[in-house]
Every structure is written in structure tokens, then in C-alpha cells.
N, C-alpha and C. Protein backbone atom coordinates (compact mmCIF):
# COMPACT_ATOMS: atom_id res chain seq x y z
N UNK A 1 -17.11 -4.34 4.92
CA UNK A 1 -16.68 -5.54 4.23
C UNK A 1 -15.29 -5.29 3.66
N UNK A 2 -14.22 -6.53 3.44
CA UNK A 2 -13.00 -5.99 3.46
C UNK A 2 -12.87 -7.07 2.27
N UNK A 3 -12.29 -6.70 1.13
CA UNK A 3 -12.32 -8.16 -0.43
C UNK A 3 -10.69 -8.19 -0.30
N UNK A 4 -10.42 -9.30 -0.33
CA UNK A 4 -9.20 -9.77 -0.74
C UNK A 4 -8.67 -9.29 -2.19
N UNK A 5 -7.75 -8.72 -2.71
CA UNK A 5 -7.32 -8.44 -4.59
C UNK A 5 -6.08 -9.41 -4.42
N UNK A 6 -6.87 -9.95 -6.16
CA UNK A 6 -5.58 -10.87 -6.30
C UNK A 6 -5.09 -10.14 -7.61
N UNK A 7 -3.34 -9.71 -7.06
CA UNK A 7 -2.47 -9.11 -7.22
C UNK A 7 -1.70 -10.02 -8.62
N UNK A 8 -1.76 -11.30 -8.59
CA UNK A 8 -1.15 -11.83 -9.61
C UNK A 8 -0.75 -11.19 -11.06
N UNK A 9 -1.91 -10.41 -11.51
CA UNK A 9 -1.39 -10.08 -12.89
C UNK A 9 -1.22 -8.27 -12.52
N UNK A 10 -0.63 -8.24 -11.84
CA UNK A 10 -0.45 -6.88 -11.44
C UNK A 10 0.77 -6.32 -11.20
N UNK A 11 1.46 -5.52 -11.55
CA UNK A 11 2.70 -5.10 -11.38
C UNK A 11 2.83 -3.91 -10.18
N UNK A 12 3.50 -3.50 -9.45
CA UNK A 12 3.30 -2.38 -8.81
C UNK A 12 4.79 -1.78 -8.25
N UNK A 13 4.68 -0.44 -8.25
CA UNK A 13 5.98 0.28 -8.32
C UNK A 13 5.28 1.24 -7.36
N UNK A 14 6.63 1.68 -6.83
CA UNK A 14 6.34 3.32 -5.32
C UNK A 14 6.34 4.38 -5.49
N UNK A 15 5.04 5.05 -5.82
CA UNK A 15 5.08 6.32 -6.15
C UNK A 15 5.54 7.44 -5.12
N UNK A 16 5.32 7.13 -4.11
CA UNK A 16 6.02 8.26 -2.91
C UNK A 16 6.30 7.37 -1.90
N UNK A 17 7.45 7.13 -1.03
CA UNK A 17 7.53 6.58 -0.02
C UNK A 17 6.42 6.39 1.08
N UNK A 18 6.46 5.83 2.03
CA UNK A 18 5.50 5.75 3.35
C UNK A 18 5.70 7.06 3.91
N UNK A 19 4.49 7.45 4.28
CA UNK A 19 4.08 8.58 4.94
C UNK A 19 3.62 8.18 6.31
N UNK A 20 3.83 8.49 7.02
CA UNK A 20 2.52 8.84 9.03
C UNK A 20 0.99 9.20 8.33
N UNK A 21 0.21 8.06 8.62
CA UNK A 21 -1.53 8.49 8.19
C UNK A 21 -1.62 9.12 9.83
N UNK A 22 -1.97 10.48 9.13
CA UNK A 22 -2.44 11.66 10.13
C UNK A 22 -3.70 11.59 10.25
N UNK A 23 -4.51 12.11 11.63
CA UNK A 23 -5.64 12.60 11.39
C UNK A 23 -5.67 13.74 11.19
N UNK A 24 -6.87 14.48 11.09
CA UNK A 24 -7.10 16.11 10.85
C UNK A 24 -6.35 17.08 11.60
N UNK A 25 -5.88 16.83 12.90
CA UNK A 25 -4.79 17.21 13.68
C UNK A 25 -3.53 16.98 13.65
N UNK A 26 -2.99 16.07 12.59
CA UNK A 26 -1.91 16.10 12.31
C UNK A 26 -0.83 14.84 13.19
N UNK A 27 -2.02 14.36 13.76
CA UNK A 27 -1.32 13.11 14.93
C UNK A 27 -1.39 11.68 14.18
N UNK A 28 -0.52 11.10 14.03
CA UNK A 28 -0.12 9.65 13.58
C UNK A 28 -1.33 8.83 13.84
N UNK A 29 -1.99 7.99 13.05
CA UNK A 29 -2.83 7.65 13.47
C UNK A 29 -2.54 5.94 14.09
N UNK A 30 -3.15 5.54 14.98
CA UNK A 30 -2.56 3.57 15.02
C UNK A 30 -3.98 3.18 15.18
N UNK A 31 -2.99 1.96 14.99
CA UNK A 31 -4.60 0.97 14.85
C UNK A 31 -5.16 0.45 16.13
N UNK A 32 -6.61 0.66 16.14
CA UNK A 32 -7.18 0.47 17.36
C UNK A 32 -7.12 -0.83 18.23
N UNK A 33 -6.77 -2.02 17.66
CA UNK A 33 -6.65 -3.16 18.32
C UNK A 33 -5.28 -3.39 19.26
N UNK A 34 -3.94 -2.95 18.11
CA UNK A 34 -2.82 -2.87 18.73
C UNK A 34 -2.14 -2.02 19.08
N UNK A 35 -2.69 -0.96 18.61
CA UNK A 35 -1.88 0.91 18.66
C UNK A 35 -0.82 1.00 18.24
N UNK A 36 -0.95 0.45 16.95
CA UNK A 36 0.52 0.10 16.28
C UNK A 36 0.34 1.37 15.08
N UNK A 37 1.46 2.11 14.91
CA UNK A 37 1.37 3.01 14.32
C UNK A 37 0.88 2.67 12.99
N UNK A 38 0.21 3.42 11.90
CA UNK A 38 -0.56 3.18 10.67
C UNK A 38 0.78 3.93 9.47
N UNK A 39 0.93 3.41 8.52
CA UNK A 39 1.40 4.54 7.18
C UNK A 39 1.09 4.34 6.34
N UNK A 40 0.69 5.23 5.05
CA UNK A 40 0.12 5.35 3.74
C UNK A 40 1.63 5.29 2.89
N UNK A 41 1.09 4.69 1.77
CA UNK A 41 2.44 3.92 0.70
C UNK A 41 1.76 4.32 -0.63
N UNK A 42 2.20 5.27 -1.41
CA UNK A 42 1.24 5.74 -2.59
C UNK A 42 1.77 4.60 -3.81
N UNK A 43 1.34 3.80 -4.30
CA UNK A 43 1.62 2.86 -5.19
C UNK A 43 0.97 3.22 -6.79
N UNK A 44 1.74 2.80 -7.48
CA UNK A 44 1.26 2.61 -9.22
C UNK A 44 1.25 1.22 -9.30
N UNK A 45 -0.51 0.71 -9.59
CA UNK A 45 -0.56 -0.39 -9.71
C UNK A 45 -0.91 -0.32 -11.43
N UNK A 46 -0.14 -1.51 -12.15
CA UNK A 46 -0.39 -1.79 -13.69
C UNK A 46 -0.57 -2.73 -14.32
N UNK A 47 -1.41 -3.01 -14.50
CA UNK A 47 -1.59 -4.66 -15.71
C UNK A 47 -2.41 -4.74 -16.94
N UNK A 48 -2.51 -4.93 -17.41
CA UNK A 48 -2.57 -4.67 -19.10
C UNK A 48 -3.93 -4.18 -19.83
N UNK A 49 -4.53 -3.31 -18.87
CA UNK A 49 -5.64 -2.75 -18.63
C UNK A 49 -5.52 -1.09 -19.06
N UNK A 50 -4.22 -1.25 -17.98
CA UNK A 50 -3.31 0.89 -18.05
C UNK A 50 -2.92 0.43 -16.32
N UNK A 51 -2.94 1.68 -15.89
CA UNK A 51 -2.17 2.38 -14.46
C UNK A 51 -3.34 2.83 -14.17
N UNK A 52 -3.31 3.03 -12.34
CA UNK A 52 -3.83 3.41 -11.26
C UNK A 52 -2.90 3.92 -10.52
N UNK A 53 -3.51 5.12 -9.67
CA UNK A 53 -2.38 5.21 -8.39
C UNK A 53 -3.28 5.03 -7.46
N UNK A 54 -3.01 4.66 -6.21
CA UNK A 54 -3.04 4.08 -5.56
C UNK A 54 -2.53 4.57 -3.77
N UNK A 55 -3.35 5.02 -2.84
CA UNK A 55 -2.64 4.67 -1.43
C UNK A 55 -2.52 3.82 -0.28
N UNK A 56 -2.06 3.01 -0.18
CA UNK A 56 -1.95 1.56 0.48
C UNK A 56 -1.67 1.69 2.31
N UNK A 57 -2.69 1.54 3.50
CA UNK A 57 -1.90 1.78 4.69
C UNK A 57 -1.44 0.53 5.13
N UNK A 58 -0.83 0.65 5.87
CA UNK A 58 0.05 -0.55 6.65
C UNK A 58 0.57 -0.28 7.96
N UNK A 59 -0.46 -0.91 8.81
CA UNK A 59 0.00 -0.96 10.22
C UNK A 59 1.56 -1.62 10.93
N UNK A 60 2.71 -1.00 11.09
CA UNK A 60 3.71 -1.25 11.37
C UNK A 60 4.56 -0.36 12.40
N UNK A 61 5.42 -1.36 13.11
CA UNK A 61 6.30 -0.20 14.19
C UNK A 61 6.79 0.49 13.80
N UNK A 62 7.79 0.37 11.94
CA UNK A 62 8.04 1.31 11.91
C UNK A 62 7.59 1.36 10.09
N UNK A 63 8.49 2.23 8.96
CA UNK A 63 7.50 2.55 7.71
C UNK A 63 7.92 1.44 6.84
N UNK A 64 7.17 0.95 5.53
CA UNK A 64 8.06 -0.30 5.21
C UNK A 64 8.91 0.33 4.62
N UNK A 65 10.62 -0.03 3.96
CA UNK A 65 11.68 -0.10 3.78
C UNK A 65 11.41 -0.23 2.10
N UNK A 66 10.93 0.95 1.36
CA UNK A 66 10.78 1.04 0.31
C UNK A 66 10.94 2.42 -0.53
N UNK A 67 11.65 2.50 -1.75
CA UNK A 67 12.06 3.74 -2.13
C UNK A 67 11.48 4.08 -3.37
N UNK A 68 10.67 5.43 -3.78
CA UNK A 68 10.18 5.94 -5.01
C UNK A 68 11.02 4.91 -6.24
N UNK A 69 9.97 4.05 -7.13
CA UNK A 69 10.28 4.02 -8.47
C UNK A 69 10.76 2.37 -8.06
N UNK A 70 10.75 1.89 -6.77
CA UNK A 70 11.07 0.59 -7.06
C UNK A 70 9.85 -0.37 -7.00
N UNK A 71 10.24 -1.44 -7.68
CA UNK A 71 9.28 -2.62 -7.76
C UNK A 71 8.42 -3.58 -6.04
N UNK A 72 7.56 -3.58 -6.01
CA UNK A 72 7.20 -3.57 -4.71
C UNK A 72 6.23 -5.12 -4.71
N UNK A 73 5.49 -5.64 -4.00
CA UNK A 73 4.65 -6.82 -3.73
C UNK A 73 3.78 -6.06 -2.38
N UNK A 74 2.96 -5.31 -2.06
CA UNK A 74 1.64 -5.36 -1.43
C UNK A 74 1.28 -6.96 -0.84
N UNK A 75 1.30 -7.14 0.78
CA UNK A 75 1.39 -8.47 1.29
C UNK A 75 -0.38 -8.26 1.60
N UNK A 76 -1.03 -9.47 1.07
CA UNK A 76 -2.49 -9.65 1.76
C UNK A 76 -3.18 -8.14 1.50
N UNK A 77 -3.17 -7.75 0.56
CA UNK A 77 -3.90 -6.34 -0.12
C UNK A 77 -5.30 -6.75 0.06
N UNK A 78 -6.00 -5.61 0.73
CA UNK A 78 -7.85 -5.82 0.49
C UNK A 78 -8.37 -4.40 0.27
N UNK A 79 -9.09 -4.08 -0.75
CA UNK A 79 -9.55 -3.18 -0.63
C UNK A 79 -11.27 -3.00 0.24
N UNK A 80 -11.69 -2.33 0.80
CA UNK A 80 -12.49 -1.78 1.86
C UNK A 80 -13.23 -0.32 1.07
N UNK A 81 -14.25 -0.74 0.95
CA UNK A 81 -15.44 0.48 0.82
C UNK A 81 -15.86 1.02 1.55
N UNK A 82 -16.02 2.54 1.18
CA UNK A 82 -16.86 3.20 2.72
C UNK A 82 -17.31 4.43 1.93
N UNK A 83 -18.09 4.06 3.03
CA UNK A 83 -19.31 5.92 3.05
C UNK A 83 -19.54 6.55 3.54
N UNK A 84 -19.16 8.28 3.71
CA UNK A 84 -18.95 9.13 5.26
C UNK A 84 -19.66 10.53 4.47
N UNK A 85 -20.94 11.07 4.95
CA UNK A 85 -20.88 12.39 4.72
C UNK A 85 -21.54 12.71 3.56
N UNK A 86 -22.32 11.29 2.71
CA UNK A 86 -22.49 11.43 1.14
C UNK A 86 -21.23 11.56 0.44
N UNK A 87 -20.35 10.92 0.77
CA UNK A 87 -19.09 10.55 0.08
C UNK A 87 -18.76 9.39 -0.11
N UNK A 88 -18.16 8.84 -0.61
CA UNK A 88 -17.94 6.88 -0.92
C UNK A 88 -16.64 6.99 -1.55
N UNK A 89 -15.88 5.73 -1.64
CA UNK A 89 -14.79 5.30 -2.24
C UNK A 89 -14.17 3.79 -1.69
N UNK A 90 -12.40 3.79 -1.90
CA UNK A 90 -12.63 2.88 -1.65
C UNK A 90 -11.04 3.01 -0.83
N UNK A 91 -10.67 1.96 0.60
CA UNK A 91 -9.76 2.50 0.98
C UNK A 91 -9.19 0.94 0.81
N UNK A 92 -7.92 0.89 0.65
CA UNK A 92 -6.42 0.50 0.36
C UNK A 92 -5.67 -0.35 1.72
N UNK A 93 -5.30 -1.70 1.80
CA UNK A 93 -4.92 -1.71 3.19
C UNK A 93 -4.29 -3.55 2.79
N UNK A 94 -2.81 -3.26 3.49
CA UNK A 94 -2.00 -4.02 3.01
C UNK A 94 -1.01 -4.76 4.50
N UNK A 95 -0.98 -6.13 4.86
CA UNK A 95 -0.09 -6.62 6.14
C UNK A 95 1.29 -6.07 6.06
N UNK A 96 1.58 -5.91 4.66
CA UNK A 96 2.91 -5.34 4.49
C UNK A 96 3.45 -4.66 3.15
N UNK A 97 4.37 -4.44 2.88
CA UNK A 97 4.65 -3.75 1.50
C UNK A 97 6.15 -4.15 1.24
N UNK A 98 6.41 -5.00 0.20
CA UNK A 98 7.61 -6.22 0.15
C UNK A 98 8.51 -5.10 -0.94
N UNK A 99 9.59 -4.89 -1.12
CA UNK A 99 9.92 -4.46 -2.36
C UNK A 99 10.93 -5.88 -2.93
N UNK A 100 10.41 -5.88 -4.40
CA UNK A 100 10.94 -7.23 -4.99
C UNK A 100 12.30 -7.29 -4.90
N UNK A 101 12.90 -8.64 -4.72
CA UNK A 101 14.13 -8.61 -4.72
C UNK A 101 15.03 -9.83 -5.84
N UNK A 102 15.79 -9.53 -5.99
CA UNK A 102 16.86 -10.27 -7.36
C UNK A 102 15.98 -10.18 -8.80
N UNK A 103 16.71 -10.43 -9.93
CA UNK A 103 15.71 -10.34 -11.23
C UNK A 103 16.45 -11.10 -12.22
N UNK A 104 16.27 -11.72 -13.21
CA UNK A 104 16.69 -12.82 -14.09
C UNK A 104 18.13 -11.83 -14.38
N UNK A 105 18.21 -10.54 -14.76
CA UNK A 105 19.26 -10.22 -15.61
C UNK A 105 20.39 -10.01 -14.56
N UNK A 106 20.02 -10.13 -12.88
CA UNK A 106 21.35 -9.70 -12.17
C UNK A 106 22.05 -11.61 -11.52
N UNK A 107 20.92 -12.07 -11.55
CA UNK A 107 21.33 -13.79 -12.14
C UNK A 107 22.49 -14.17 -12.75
N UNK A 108 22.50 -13.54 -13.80
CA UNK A 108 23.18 -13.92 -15.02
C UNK A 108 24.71 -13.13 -15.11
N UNK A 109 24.55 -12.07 -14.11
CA UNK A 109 25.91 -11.61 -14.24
C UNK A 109 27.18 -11.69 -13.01
């Protein structure tokens, strides 16, 4: 089962750039429908609760165009539960990864 998160009261910033989601061998992993390469996006998500971190994948040709410490938008975010091994959690998975652009104070100058 895959839940839609609504992101609205949520702030989120890039804790490590996009990475290649490897498998155990170290090979890029893609997605099985299109074989479109996969990457993990470690995010700090925050809203007036505290902070989470966060790893977000995103199937794309190439990694999204985002740099440590900037302000970001997660496109169509769902998080996905799973259970392998007597292990559980929850995995992270995003159409895209936006980093925000213009802000009231560069407006003004």
C-alpha cells in the first residue's frame, strides 16, 4: 500500500545530495516498469512538531538538481510500508524533488 503525505505544513531542506540507490552489489538500481535509473535524496523534513531525516527515492534519467542545505518541495511524496526478514519500516518515494525557487526578501531587492 502506497499513502499519499500531505506536505503542506512541512518544510524540507537537503541533507545530502542524491545518491545511485545501489543494491547489495553495488549496481544502480532502476525501476522495474521503465528501467529508469532510481536515487535516494536524504531530506530534513520540519513542522512544528521538531525534525525528521528522511531518505526520499526518485526514479529519474538523471539525479534531481539539488544542493546540501537548500530548501526543496518533494513532488507527489508517498510513504510505503514494508516487511522483510522480521524487519518493518517505512520507505520514502517521491515523482520528483523541486528545490524552491525566489523568496519575498529577493523580491524586494
Amino acid at each position: 500500500m502506497r499513502l499519499m503525505i500531505d506536505t503542506t505544513q512541512v518544510t524540507f531542506t537537503v541533507g545530502r545530495e542524491a545518491q545511485p540507490k545501489t543494491d547489495q552489489n553495488g549496481v544502480q538500481r532502476v525501476e522495474r516498469s521503465t528501467n529508469i535509473p532510481m536515487w535516494s535524496v536524504q531530506l530534513v523534513a520540519m513542522d512544528n512538531g521538531g525534525a525528521e531525516v528522511i531518505s526520499v527515492t526518485v526514479a529519474a534519467p538523471a539525479p534531481p538538481k539539488v544542493s546540501i542545505g537548500s530548501p526543496v518541495v518533494p513532488v507527489e511524496l508517498q510513504a510505503i510500508p514494508w516487511a522483510q526478514n522480521g524487519r518493518n519500516g517505512v520507505a520514502f518515494r517521491a515523482s520528483d524533488i523541486k528545490a524552491v525557487t525566489g523568496s519575498k526578501s529577493s523580491a524586494a531587492s
